[in-house]
Protein backbone atom coordinates (compact mmCIF):
# COMPACT_ATOMS: atom_id res chain seq x y z
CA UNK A 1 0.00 0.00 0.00
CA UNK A 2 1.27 3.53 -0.64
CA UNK A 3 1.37 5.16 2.38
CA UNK A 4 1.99 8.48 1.08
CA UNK A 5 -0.69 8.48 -1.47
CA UNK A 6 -4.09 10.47 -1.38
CA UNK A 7 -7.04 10.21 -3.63
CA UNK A 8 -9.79 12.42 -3.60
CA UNK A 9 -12.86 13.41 -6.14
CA UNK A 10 -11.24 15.09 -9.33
CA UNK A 11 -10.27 16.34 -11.44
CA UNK A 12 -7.99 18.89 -10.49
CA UNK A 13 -9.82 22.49 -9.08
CA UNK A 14 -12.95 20.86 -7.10
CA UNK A 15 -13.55 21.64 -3.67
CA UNK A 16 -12.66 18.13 -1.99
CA UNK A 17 -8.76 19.17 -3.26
CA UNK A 18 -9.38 22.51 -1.83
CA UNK A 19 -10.24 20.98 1.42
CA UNK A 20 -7.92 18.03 1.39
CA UNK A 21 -5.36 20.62 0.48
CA UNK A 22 -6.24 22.56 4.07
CA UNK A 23 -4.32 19.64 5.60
CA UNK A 24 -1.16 19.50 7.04
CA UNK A 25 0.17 16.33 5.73
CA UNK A 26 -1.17 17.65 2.15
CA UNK A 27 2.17 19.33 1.36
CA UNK A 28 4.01 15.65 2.03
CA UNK A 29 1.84 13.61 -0.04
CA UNK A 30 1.28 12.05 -3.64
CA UNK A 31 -2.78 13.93 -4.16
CA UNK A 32 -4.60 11.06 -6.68
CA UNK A 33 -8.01 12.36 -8.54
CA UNK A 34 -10.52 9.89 -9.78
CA UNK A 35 -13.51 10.19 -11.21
CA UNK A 36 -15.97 9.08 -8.53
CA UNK A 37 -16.22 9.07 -4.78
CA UNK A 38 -16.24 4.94 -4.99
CA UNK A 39 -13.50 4.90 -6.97
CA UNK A 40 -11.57 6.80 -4.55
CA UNK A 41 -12.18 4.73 -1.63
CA UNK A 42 -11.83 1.44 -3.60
CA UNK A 43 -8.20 2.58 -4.08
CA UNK A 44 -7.99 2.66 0.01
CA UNK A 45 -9.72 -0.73 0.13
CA UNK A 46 -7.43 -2.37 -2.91
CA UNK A 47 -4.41 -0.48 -0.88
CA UNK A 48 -3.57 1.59 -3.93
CA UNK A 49 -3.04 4.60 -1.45
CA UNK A 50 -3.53 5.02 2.15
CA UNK A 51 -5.95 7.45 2.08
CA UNK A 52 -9.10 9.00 0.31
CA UNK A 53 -10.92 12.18 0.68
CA UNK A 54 -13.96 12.71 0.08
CA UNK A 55 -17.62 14.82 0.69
CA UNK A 56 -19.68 13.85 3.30
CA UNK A 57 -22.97 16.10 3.83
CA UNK A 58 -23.26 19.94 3.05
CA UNK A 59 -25.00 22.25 5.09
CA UNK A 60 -27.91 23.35 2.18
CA UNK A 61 -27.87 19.74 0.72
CA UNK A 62 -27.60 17.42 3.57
CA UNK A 63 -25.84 14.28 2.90
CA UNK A 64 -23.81 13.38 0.13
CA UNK A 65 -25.26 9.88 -0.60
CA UNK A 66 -22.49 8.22 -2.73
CA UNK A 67 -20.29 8.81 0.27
CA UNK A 68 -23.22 7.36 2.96
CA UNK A 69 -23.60 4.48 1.10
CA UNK A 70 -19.86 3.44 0.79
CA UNK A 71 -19.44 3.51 4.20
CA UNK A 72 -22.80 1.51 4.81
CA UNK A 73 -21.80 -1.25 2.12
CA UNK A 74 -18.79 -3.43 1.50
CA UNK A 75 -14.60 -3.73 2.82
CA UNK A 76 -15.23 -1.42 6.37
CA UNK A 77 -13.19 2.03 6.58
CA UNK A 78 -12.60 4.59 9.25
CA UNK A 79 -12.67 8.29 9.59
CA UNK A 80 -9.50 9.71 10.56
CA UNK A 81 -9.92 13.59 10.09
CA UNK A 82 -12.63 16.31 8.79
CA UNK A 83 -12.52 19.24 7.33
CA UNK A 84 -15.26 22.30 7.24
CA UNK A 85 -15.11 24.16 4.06
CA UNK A 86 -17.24 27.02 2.93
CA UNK A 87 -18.38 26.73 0.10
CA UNK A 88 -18.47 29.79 -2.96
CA UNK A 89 -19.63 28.85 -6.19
CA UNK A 90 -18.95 30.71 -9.60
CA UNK A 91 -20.29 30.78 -13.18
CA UNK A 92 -17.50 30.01 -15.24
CA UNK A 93 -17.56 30.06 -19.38
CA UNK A 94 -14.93 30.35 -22.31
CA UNK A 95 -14.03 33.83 -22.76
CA UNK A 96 -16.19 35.99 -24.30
CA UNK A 97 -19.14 34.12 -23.74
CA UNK A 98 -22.00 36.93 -22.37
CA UNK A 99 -25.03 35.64 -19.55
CA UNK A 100 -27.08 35.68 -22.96
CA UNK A 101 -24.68 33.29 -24.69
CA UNK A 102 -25.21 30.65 -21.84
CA UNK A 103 -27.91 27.93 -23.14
CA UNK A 104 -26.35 24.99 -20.96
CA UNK A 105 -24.76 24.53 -17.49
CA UNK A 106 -22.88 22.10 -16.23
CA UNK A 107 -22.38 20.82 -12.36
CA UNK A 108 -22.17 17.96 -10.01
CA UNK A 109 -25.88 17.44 -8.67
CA UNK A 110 -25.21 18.66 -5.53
CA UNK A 111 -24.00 22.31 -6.63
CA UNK A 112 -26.86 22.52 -8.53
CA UNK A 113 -28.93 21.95 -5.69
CA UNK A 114 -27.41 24.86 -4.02
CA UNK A 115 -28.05 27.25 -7.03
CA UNK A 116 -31.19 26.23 -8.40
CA UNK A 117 -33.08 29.18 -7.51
CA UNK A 118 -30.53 31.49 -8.75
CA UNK A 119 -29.92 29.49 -12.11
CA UNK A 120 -34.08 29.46 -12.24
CA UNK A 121 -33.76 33.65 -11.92
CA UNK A 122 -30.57 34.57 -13.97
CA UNK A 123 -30.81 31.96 -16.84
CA UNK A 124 -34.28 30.68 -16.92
CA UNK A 125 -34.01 29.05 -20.43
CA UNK A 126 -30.64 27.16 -19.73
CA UNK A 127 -30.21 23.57 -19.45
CA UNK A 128 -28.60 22.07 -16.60
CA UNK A 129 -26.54 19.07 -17.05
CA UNK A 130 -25.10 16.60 -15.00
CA UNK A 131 -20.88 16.38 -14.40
CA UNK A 132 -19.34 13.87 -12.07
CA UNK A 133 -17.63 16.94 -10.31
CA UNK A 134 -17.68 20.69 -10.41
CA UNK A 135 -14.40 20.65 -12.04
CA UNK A 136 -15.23 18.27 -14.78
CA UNK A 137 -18.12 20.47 -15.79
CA UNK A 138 -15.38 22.89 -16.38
CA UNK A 139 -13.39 21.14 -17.93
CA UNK A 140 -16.29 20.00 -20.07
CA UNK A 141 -16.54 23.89 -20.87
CA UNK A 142 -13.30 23.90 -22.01
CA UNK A 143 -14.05 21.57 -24.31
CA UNK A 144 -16.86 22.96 -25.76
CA UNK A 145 -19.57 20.81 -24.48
CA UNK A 146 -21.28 22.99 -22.30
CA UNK A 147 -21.63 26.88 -22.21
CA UNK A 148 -20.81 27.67 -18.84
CA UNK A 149 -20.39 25.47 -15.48
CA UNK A 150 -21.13 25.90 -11.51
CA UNK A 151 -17.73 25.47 -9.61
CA UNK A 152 -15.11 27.61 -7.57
CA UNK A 153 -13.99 30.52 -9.03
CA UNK A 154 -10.47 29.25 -8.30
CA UNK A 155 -10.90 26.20 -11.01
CA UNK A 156 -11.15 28.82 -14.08
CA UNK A 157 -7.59 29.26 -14.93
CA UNK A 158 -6.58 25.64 -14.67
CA UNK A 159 -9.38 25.68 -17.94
CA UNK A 160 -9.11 28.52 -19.17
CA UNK A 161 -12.15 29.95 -18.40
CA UNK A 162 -13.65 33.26 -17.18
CA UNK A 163 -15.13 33.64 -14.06
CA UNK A 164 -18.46 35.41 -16.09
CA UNK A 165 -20.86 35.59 -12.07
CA UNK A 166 -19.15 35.02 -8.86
CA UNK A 167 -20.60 34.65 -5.84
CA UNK A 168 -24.03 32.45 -6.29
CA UNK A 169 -25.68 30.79 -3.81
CA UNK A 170 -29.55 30.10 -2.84
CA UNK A 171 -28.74 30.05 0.71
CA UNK A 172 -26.18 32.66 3.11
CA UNK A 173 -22.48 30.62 4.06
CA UNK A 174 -23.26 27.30 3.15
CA UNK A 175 -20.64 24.77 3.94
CA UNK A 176 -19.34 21.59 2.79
CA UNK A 177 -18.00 18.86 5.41
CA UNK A 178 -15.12 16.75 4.10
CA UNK A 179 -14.11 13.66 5.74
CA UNK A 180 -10.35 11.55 5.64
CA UNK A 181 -11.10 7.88 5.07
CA UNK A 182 -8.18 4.58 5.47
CA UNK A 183 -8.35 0.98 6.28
CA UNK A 184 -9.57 0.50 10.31
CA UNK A 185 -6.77 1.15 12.56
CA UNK A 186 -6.15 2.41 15.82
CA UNK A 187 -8.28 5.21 17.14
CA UNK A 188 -6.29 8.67 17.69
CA UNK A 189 -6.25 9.77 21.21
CA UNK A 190 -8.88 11.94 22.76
CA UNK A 191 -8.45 16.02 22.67
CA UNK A 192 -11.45 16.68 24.12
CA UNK A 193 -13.04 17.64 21.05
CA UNK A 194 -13.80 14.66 19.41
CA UNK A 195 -16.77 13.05 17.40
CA UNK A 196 -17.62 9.73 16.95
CA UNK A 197 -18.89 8.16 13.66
CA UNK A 198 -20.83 4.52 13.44
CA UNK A 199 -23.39 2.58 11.23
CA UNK A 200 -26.19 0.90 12.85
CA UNK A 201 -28.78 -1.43 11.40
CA UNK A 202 -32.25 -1.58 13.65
CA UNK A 203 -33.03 -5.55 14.65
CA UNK A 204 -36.54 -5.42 12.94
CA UNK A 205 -39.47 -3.04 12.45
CA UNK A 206 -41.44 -2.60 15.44
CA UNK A 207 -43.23 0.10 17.22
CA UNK A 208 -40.06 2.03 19.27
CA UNK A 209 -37.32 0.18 17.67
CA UNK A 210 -35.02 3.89 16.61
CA UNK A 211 -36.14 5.13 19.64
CA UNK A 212 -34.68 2.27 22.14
CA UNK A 213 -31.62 2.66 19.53
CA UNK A 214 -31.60 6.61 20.37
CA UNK A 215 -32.12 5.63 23.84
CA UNK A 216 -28.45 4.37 24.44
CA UNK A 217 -27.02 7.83 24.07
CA UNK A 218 -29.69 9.23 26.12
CA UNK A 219 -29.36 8.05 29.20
CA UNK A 220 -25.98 8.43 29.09
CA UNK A 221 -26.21 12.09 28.43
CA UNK A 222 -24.55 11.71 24.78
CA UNK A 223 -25.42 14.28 22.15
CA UNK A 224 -26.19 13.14 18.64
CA UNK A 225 -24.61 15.44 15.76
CA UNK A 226 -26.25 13.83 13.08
CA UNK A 227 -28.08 10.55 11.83
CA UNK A 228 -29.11 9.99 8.21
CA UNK A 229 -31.23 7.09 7.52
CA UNK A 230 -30.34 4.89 4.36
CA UNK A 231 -31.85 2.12 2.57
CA UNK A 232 -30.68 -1.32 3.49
CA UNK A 233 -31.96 -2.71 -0.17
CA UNK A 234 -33.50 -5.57 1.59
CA UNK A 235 -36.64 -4.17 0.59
CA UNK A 236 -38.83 -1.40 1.94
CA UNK A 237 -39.03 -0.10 5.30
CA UNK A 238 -35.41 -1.49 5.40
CA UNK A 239 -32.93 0.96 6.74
CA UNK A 240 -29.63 1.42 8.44
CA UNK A 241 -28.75 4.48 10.29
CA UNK A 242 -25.30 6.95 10.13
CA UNK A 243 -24.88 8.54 13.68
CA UNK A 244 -22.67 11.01 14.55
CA UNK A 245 -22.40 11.74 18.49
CA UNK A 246 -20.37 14.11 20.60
CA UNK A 247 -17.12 12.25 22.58
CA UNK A 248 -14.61 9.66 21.90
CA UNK A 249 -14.48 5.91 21.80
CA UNK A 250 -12.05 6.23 24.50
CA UNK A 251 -14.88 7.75 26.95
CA UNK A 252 -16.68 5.65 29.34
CA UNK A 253 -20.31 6.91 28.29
CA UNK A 254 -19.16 6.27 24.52
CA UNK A 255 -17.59 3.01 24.60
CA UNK A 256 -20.89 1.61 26.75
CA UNK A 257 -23.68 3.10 24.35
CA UNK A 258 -21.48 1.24 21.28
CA UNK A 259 -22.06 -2.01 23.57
CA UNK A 260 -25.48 -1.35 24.01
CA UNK A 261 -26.16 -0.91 20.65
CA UNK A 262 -24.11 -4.39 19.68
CA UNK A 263 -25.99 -5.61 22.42
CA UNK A 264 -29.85 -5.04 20.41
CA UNK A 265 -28.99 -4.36 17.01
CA UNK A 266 -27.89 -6.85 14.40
CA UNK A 267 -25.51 -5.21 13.16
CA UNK A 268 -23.10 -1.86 14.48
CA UNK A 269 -20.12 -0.53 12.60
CA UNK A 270 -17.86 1.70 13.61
CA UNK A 271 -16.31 4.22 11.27
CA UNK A 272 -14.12 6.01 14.13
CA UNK A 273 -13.29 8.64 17.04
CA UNK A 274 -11.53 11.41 15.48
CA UNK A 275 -10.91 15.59 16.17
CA UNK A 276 -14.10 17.44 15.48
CA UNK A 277 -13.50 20.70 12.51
CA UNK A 278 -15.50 23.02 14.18
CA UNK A 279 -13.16 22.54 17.30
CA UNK A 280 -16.53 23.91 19.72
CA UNK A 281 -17.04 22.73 22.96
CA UNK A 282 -18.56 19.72 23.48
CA UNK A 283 -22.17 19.59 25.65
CA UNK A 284 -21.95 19.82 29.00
CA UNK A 285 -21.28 16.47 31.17
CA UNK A 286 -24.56 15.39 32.17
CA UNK A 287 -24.27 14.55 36.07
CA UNK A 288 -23.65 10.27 36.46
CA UNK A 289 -22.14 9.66 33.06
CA UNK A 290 -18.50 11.42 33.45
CA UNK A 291 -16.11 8.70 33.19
CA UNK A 292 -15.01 9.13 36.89
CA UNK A 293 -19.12 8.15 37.18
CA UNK A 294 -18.73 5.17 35.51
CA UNK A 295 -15.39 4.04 37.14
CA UNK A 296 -17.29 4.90 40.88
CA UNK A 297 -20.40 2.66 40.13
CA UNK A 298 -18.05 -0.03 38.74
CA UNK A 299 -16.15 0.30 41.99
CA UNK A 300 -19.03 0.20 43.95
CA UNK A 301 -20.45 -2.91 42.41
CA UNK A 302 -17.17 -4.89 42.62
CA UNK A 303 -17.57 -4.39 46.60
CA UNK A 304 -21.27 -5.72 46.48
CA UNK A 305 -20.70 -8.64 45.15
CA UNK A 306 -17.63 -9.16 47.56
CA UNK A 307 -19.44 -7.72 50.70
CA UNK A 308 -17.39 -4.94 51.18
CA UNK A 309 -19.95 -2.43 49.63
CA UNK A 310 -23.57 -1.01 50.88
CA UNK A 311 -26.45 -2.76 49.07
């Protein structure tokens, strides 16, 4: 495996090398694009690099499903890193191409989502089309495909384009979370501003079956981040759940809600404790599930059923 290799969605001038390029190691590293988020974590799971990068959920969007499901299905992989990117999306064209000029735009589904209303106001006659990244719909430009394409402004001279709008967006600061992906290893230590990342699949459908799942961070005072629901494909009303909670594996109230979830659930995967992006302060302890909590009623229990203890 090349342990100084990188890939990430290309080709070069998207976003996800924007963001992985925000990283320290970046600078020290061979930086692979492929054409798809699958393909770039199949070259982590074939060990073709040791690394991938790659979109998770965006704060207009949600979540960016190609990346859900890869985690969900086949060879498991863990999270080692994140990055929080803002996102700023351009109109980019050949040069000398005028709004009027523009009959079809190009973009990855999920920029487009972010700009419909604007594209639906500015160029109501256009054609959108599909690209498997922002940057191939520019480079698609280049090529003469497609009159103008949705990506960062930043992408136009590696195509030779102008940047003809900058600045569009449907919705104020939206944001674009980016996670680092390898083969399971071990966990990186706490730094008190962690998240942790699993997959959980419900036993069966019956009334209260998410909620006794939700009820193992609960009452141990754990805060949920996120959870995204996806399709199983073992027919309808079959689904798995992506969770994202507050704290690291390495925490008491963590580490026992994972058990209790292997403990009802038919199947739990972890995708890792890692640094949160955002670097904010995690919720406040709830009182009886700090670690020192934990280690007292284990204590105490060890005397009870020794006789040393009060009952």
């Amino acid at each position: 495996m090349s342990a100084t290799r990188y890939t990430y969605l290309g080709p070069a001038g998207t976003f996800t090398e924007m963001a992985l390029r925000t990283l320290p190691e970046a600078g020290t590293r061979e930086l692979v694009p492929l054409s798809s988020v699958p393909a770039a974590l199949d070259a982590v799971r074939n060990g073709e690099a040791a690394g991938a990068f790659v979109a998770v959920e965006n704060s207009v969007e949600g979540a960016v499903t190609a990346t859900s499901d890869e985690l969900v299905n086949g060879t498991p992989l863990m999270i080692y890193r994140e990055v929080l990117l803002p996102i700023s999306f351009a109109l980019l064209v050949r040069p000398g191409t005028a709004l009027g000029d523009v009959k079809t735009v190009a973009s990855h589904p999920v920029a487009q989502a972010q700009v419909r209303r604007w594209l639906a106001t500015n160029l109501p006659d256009a054609q959108w089309e599909s690209a498997s990244s922002n940057a191939e719909g520019a480079r698609l430009v280049q090529e003469g495909r497609y009159d103008a394409a949705v990506a960062g402004s930043f992408a136009a001279p590696l195509y030779g384009l102008d940047v003809l709008v900058d600045e569009i967006h449907d919705a104020a600061d939206p944001t674009t979370r980016f996670i680092l992906v390898g083969r399971p290893g071990r966990v990186s230590s706490a730094t008190g501003s962690d998240k942790t990342s699993m997959v959980v699949w419900l036993p069966d459908d019956h009334p209260g079956a998410l909620l006794e799942l939700l009820q193992e961070f609960a009452v141990r005072g754990i805060n949920l981040m996120r959870i995204e629901s996806r399709p199983t494909g073992e027919g309808m009303g079959s689904y798995c759940f992506l969770i994202d909670c507050e704290g690291h594996l390495s925490e008491r109230r963590v580490s026992e809600a994972l058990m209790g979830l292997k403990r009802i659930c038919p199947q739990v995967r972890f995708l890792g404790s890692y640094p949160r992006a955002d670097k904010g302060a995690s919720s406040p302890v709830r009182p009886g599930t700090s670690d020192d909590d934990f280690a007292g009623a284990a204590d105490w229990l060890s005397r009870c059923l020794d006789g040393r203890g009060e009952i």
